[in-house]
N, C-alpha and C. Protein backbone atom coordinates (compact mmCIF):
# COMPACT_ATOMS: atom_id res chain seq x y z
N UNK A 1 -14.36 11.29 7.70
CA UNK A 1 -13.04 11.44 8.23
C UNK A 1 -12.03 11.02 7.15
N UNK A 2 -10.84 11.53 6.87
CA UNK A 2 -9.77 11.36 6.57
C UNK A 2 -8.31 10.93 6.97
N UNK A 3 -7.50 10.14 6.88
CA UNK A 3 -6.42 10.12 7.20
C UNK A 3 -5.49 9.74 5.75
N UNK A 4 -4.40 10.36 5.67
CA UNK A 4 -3.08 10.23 4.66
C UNK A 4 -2.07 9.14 4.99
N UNK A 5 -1.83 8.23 4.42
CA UNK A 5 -0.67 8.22 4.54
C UNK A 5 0.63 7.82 3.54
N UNK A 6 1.21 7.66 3.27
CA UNK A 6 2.77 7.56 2.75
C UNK A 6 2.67 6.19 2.36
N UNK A 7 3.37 5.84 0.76
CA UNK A 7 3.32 4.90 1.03
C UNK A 7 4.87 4.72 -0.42
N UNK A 8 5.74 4.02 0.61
CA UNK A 8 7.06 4.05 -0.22
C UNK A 8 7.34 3.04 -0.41
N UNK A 9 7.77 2.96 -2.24
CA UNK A 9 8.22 1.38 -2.28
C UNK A 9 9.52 1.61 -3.58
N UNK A 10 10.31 0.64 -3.67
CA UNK A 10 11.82 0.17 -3.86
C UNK A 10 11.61 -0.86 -4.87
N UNK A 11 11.76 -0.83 -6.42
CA UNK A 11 11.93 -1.46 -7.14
C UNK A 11 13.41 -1.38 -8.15
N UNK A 12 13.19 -2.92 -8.55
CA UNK A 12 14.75 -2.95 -8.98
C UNK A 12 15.05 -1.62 -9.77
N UNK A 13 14.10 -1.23 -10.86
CA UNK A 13 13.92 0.48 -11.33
C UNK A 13 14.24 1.46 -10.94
N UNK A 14 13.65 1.50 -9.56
CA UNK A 14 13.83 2.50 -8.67
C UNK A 14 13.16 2.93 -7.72
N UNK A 15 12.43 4.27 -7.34
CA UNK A 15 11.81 4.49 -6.16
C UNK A 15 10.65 5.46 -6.20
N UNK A 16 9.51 4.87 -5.44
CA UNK A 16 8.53 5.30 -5.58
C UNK A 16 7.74 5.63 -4.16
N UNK A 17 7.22 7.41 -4.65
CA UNK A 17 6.87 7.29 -3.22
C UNK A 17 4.95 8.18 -3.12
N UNK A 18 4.10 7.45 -2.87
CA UNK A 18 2.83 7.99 -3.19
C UNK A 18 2.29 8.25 -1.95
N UNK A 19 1.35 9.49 -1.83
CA UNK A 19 0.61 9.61 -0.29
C UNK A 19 -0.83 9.29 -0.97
N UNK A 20 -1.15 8.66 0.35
CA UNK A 20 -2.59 7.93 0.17
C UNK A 20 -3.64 8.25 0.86
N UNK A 21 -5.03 8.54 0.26
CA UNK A 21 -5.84 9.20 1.04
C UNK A 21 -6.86 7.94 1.44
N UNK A 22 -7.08 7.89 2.56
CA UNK A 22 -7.76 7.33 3.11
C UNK A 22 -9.15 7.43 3.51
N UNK A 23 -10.35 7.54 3.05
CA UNK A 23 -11.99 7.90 4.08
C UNK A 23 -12.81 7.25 4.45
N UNK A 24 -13.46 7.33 5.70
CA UNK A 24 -14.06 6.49 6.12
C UNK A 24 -15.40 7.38 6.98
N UNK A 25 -16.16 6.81 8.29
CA UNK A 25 -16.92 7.12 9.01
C UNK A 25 -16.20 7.03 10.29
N UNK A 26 -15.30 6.92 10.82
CA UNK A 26 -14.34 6.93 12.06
C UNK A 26 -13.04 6.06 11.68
N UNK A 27 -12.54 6.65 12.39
CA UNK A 27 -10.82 6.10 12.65
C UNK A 27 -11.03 4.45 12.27
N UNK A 28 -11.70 4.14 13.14
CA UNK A 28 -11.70 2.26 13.24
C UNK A 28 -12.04 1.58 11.40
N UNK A 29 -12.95 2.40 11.18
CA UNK A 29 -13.00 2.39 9.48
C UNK A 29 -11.49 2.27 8.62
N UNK A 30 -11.30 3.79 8.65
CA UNK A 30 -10.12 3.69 7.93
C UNK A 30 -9.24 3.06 8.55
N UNK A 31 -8.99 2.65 9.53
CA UNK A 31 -7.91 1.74 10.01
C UNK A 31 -7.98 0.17 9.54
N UNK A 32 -9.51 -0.38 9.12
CA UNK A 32 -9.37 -1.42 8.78
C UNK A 32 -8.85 -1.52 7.21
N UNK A 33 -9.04 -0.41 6.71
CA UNK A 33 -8.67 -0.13 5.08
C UNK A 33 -7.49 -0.04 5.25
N UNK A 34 -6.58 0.48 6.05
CA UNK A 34 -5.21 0.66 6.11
C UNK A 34 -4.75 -0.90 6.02
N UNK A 35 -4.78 -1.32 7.42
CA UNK A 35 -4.84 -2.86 7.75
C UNK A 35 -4.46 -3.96 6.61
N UNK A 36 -5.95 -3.81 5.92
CA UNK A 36 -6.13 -4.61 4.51
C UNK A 36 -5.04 -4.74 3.32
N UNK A 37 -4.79 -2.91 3.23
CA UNK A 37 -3.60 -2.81 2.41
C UNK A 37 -2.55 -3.76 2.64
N UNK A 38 -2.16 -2.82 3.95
CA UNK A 38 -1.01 -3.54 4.41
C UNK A 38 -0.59 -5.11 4.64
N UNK A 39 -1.76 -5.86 5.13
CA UNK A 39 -1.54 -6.86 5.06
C UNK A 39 -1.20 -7.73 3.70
N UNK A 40 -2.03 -7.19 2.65
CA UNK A 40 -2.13 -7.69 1.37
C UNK A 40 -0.74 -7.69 0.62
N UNK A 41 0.07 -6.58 1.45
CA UNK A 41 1.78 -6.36 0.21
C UNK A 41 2.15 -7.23 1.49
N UNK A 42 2.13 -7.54 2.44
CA UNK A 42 3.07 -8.12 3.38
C UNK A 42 3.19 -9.92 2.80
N UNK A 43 1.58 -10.11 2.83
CA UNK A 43 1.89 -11.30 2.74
C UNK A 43 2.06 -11.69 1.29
N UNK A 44 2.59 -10.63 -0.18
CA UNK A 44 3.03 -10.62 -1.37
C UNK A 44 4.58 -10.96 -1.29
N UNK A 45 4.83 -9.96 -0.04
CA UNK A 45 6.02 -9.87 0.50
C UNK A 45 6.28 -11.03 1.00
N UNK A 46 6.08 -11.19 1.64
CA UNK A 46 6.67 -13.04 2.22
C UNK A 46 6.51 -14.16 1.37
N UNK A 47 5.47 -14.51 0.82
CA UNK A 47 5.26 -15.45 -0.09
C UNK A 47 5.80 -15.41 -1.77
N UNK A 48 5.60 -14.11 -2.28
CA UNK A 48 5.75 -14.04 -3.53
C UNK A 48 3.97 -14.31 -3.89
N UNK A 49 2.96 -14.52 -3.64
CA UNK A 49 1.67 -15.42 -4.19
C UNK A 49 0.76 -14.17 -4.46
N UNK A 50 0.58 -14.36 -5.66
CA UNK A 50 -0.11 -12.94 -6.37
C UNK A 50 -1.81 -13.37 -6.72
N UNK A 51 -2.38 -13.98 -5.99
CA UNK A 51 -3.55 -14.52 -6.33
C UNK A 51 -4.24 -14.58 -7.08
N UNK A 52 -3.03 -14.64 -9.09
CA UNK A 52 -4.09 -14.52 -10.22
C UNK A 52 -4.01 -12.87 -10.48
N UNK A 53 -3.77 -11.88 -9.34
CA UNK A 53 -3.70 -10.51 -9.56
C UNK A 53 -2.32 -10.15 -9.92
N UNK A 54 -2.26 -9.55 -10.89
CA UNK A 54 -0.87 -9.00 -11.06
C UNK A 54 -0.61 -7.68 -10.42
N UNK A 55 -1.28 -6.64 -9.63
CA UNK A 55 -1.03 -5.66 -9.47
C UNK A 55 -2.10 -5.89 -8.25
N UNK A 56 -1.45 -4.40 -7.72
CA UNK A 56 -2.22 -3.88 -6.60
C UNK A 56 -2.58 -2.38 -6.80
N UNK A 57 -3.94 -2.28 -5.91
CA UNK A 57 -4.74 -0.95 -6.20
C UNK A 57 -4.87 -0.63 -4.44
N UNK A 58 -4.36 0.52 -4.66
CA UNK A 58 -4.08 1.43 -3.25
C UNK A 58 -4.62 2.37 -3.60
N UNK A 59 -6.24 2.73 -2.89
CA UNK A 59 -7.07 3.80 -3.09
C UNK A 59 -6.68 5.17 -3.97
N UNK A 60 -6.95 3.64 -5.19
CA UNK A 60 -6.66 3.90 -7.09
C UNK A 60 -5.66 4.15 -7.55
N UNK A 61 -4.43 4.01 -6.88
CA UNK A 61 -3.30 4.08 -7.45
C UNK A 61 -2.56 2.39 -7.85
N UNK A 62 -2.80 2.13 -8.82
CA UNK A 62 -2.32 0.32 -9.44
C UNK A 62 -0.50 0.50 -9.37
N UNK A 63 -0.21 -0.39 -9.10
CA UNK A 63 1.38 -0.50 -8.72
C UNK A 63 1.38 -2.33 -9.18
N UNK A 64 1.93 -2.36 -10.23
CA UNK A 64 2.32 -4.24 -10.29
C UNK A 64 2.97 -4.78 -9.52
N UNK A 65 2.89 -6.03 -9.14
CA UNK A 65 3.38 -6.59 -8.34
C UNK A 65 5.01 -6.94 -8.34
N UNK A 66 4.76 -7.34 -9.38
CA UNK A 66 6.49 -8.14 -10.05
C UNK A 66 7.71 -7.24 -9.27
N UNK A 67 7.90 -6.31 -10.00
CA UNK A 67 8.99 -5.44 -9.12
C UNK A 67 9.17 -5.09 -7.72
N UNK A 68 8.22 -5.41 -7.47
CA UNK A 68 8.70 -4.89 -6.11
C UNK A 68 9.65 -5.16 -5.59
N UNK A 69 10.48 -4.46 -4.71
CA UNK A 69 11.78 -5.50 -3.51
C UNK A 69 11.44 -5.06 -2.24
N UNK A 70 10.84 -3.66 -2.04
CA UNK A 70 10.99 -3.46 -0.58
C UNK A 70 9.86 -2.00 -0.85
N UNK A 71 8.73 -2.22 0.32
CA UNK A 71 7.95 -1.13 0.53
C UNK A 71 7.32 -0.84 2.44
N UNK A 72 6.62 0.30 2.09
CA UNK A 72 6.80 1.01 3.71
C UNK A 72 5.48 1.25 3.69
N UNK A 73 4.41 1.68 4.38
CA UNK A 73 3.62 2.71 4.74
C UNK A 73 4.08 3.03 6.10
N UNK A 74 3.63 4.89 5.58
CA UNK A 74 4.41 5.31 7.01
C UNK A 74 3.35 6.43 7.00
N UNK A 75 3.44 7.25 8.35
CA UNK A 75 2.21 8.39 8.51
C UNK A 75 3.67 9.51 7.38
N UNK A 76 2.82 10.50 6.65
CA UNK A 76 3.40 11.54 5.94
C UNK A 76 4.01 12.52 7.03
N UNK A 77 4.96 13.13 6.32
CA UNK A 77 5.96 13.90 7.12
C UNK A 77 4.94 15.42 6.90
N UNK A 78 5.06 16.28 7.40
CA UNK A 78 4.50 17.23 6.97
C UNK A 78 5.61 18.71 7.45
């Protein structure tokens, strides 16, 4: 199974916006991969605490951490 989704983020630079493919063996799969992501920029997002990692890898797309100011995942528009 597959699911896409969107994933937009806001650096002092500028703006970036990547769709993300997701696969798994059922929904509940890729939903925990979603999950993971998400949780992982949230709590970058609240804390600032980069655990030694300078960047993040979103099923292979590396994005550094530093810049960030503001990001989204959202389902893709189609």
């Amino acid at each position: 199974m597959i699911k896409k989704m969107s994933l937009e983020i806001f650096t002092g630079g500028g703006y970036i916006e990547r769709e993300l493919v997701y696969e798994g063996k059922d929904l509940k799969e890729i939903s925990e991969q979603i999950q993971r992501d998400e949780n992982a920029l949230l709590e970058y997002m609240r804390t600032g605490e980069t655990h030694g990692e300078k960047c993040f890898v979103f099923q292979g797309f590396m994005l550094a951490k530093k810049p960030i100011q503001a990001a989204q995942f959202r389902e893709p528009e189609f």
